[in-house]
Protein backbone atom coordinates (compact mmCIF):
# COMPACT_ATOMS: atom_id res chain seq x y z
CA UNK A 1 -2.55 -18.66 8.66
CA UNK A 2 0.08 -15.77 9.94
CA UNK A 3 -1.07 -11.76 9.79
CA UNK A 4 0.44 -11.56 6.19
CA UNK A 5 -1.93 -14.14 4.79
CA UNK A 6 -4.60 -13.06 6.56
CA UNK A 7 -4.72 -9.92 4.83
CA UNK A 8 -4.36 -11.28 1.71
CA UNK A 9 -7.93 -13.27 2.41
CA UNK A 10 -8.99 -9.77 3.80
CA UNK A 11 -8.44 -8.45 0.48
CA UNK A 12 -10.02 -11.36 -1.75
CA UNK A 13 -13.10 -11.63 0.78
CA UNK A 14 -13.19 -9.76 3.80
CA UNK A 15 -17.06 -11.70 4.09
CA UNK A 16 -15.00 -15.17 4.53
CA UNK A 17 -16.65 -17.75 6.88
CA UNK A 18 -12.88 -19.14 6.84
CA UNK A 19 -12.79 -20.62 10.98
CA UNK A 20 -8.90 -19.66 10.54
CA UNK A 21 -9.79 -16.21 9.73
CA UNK A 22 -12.30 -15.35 12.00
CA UNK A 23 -10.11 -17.03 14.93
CA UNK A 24 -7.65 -14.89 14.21
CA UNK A 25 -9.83 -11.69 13.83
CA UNK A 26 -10.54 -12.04 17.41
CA UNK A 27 -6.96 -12.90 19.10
CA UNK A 28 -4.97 -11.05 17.23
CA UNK A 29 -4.52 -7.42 17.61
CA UNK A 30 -2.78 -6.70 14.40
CA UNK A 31 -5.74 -9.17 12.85
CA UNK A 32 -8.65 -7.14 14.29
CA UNK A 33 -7.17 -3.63 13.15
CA UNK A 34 -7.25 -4.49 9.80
CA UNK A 35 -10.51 -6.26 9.58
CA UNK A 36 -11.84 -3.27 11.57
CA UNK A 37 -10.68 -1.13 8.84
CA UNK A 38 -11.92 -3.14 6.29
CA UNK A 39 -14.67 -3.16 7.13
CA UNK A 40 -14.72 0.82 7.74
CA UNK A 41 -13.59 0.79 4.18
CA UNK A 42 -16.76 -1.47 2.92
CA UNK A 43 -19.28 0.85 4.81
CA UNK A 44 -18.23 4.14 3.42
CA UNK A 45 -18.17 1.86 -0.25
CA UNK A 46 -22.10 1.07 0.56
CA UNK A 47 -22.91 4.35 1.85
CA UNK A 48 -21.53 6.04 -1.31
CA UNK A 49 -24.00 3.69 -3.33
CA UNK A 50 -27.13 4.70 -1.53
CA UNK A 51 -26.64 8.63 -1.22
CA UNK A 52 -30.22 9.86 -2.34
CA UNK A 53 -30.86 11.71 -5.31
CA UNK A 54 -31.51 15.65 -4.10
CA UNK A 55 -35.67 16.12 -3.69
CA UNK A 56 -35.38 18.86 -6.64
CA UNK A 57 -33.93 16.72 -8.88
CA UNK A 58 -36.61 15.89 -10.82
CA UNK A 59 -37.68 19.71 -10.85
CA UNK A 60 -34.33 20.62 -12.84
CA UNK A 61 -34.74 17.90 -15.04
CA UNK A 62 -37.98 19.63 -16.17
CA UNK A 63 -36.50 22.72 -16.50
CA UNK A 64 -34.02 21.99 -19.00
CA UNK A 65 -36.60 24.06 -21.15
CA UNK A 66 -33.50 26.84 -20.38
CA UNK A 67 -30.87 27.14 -22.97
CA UNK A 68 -28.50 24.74 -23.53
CA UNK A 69 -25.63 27.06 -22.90
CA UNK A 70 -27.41 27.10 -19.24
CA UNK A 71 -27.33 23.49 -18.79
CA UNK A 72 -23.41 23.06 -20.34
CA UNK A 73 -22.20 25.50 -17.63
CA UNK A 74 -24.37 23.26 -14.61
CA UNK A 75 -22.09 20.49 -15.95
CA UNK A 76 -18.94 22.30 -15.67
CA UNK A 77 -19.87 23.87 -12.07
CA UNK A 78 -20.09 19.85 -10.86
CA UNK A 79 -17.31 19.06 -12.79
CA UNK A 80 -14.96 21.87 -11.25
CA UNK A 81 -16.35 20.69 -7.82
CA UNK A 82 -15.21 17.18 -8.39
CA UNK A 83 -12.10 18.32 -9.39
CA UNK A 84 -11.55 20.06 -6.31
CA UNK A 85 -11.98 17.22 -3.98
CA UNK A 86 -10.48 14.85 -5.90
CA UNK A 87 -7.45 17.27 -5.47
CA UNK A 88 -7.89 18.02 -1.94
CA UNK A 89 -7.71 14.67 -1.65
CA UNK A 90 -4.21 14.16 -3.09
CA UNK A 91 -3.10 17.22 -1.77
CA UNK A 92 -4.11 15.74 1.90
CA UNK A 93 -2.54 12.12 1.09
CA UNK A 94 0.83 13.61 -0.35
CA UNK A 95 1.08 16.35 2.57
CA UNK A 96 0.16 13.26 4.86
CA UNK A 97 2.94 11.35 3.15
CA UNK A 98 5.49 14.35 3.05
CA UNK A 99 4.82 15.26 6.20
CA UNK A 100 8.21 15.48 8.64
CA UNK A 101 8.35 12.53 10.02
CA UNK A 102 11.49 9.32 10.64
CA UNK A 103 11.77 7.06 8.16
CA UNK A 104 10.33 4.19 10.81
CA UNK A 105 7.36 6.71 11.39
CA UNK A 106 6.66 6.50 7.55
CA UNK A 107 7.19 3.19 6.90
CA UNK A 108 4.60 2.41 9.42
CA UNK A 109 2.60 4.98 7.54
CA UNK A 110 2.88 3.13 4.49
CA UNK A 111 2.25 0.15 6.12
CA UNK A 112 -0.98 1.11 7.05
CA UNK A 113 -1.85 2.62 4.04
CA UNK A 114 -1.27 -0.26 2.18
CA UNK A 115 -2.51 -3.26 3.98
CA UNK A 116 -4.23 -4.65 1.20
CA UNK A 117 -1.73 -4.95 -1.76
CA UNK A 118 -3.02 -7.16 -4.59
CA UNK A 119 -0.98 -9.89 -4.34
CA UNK A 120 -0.99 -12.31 -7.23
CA UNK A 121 -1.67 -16.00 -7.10
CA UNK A 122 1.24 -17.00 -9.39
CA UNK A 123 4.74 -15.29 -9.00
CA UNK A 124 5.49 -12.40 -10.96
CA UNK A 125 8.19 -12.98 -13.67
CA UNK A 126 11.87 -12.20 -12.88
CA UNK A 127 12.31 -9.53 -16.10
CA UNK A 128 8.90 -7.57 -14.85
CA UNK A 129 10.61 -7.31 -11.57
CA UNK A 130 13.77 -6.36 -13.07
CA UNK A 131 11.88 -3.96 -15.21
CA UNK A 132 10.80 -1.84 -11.80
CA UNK A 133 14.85 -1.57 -10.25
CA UNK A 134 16.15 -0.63 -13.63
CA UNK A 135 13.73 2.55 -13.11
CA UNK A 136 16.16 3.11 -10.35
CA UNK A 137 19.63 2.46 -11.73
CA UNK A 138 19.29 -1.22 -9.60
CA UNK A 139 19.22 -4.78 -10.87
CA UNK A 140 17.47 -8.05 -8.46
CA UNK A 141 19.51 -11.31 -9.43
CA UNK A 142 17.01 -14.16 -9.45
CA UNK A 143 17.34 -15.90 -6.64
CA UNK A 144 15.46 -13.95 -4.17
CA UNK A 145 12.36 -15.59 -4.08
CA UNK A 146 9.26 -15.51 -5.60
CA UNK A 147 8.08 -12.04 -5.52
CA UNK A 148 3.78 -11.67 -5.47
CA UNK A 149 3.69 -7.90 -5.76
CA UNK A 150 5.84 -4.82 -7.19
CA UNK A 151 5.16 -1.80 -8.00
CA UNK A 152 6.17 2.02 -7.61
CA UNK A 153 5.77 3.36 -4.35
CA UNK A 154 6.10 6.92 -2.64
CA UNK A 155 9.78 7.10 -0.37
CA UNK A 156 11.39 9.86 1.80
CA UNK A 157 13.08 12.16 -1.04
CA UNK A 158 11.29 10.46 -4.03
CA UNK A 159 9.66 7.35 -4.91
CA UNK A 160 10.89 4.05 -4.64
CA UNK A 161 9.86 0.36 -5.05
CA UNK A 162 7.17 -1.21 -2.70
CA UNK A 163 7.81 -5.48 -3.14
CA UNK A 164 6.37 -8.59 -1.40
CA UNK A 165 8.48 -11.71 -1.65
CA UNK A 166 6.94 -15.15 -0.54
CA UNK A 167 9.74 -16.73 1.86
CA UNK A 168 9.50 -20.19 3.64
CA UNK A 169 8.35 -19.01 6.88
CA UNK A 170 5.53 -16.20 5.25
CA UNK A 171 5.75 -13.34 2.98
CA UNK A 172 7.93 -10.15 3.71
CA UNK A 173 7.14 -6.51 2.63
CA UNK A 174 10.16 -4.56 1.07
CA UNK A 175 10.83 -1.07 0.57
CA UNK A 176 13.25 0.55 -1.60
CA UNK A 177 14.08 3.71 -1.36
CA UNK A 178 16.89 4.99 -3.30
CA UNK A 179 16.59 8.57 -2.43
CA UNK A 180 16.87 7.79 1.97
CA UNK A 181 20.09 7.64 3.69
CA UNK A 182 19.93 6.49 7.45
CA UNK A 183 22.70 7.41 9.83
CA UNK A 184 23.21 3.98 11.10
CA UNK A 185 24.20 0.71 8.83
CA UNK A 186 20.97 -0.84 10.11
CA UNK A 187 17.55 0.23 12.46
CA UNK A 188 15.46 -2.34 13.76
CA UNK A 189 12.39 -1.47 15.03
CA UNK A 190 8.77 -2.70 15.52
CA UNK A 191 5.28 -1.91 13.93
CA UNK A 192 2.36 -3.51 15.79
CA UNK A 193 3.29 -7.06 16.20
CA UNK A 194 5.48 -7.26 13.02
CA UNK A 195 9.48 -6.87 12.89
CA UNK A 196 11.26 -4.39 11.35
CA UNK A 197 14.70 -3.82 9.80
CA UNK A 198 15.90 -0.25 7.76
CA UNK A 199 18.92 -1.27 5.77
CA UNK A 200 21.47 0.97 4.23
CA UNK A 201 22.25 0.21 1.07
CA UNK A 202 24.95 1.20 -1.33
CA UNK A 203 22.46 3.83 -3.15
CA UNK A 204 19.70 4.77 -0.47
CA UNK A 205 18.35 2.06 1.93
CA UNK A 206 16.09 -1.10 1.78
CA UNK A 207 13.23 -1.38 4.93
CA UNK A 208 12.17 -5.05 5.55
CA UNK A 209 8.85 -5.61 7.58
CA UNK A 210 8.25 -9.60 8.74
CA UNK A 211 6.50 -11.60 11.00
CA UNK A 212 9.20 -12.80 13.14
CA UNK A 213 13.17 -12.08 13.69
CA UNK A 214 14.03 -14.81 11.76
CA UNK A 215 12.08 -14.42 8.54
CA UNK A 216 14.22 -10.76 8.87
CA UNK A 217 17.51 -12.84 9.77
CA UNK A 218 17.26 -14.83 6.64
CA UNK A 219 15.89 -12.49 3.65
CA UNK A 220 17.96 -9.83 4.44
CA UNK A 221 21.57 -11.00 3.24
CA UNK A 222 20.03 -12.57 0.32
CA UNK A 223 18.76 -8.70 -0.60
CA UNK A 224 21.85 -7.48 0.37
CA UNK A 225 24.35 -9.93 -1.77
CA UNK A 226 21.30 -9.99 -4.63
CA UNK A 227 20.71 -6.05 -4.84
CA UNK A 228 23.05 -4.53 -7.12
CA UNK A 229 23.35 -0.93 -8.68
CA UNK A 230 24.37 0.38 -11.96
């Protein structure tokens, strides 16, 4: 089991009593920050389920003797305050997102944010991964691998294509983002354990993110020769 696949267990059943898993949890770094914030995750899910009720609840449930008019605009006061989070929230996550930052910098980001893709068990079909780079004026010949997740994804300058493609030596995280230009033809660079590439690319640039230098060394040409634009 590598870092890749142990997330993927982390996301099916982070309560696994898988000996693999658990060995893993405690010798690997990379391993033990994402259970850690899985399990950060799980704790805030419980805690959200056992808020208790207010102590005058049942009090303003009797009173609804007031007009109905009265209780209507209650209902929109909680309504309007949900509304607010829930933007403050998206506000925060796109200004975290958005934030100035290199392109390695937000890659990590994204990374992080999105440890725990759901991957499928069976590869998804070559014309529904097509269907995502035709959003972006790009076309994915077939012969890339099978690909276990797709799906839009926020980039530098616009949003792009977040893809996980199941090579012989582990899966491999892609981004494309068709609206980032890097300087240089090609960045490596490092996030926690895992190995890092940034591509340019004949519209925008490609990141790769792998276990090891070779997994890197062997995907990307095959992206390169198989990534075409219309």
């Amino acid at each position: 089991m590598n870092y890749f696949e142990f997330k993927q267990q982390l996301m099916k059943d982070s309560f696994t009593k898988d000996e693999e898993f658990h060995r893993l949890r405690k010798e690997d770094l990379r391993c033990a920050k994402a259970y850690e914030q899985a399990m950060i995750f799980e704790k805030t899910l419980k805690n959200a389920l056992t808020i208790k009720a207010p102590d005058n609840l049942r009090d303003s449930i009797v009173l609804r003797q007031s007009t109905q008019q009265t209780t209507k605009w209650s209902m929109q006061k909680y309504a309007i305050a949900a509304t607010v989070f829930l933007t403050f929230i998206i506000a925060s996550t796109t200004w975290y997102m958005k934030r100035p930052q290199t392109v390695e910098q937000f890659i990590s980001n994204s990374i992080a944010w999105e440890s725990n893709v759901p991957m499928t068990e069976q590869p998804i079909p070559l014309n529904e991964v097509q269907k995502v780079f035709a959003e972006f004026q790009a076309k994915l010949d077939d012969n890339i691998g099978n690909v276990h997740f797709i799906h839009d994804c926020h980039t530098p300058g616009g949003t792009g294509v977040h893809m996980v493609v199941a090579t012989l030596q582990g899966p491999v995280t892609i981004y494309y983002m068709p609206k980032t230009t890097i300087e240089e033809g090609r960045v490596n660079f490092e996030i926690d354990d895992a190995k890092a590439v940034l591509v340019a690319m004949e519209k925008g640039s490609m990141a790769i993110i792998a276990d090891t230098q070779q997994q890197l060394a062997s995907i990307e040409p095959i992206l390169q020769n198989n990534l075409s634009f219309l």
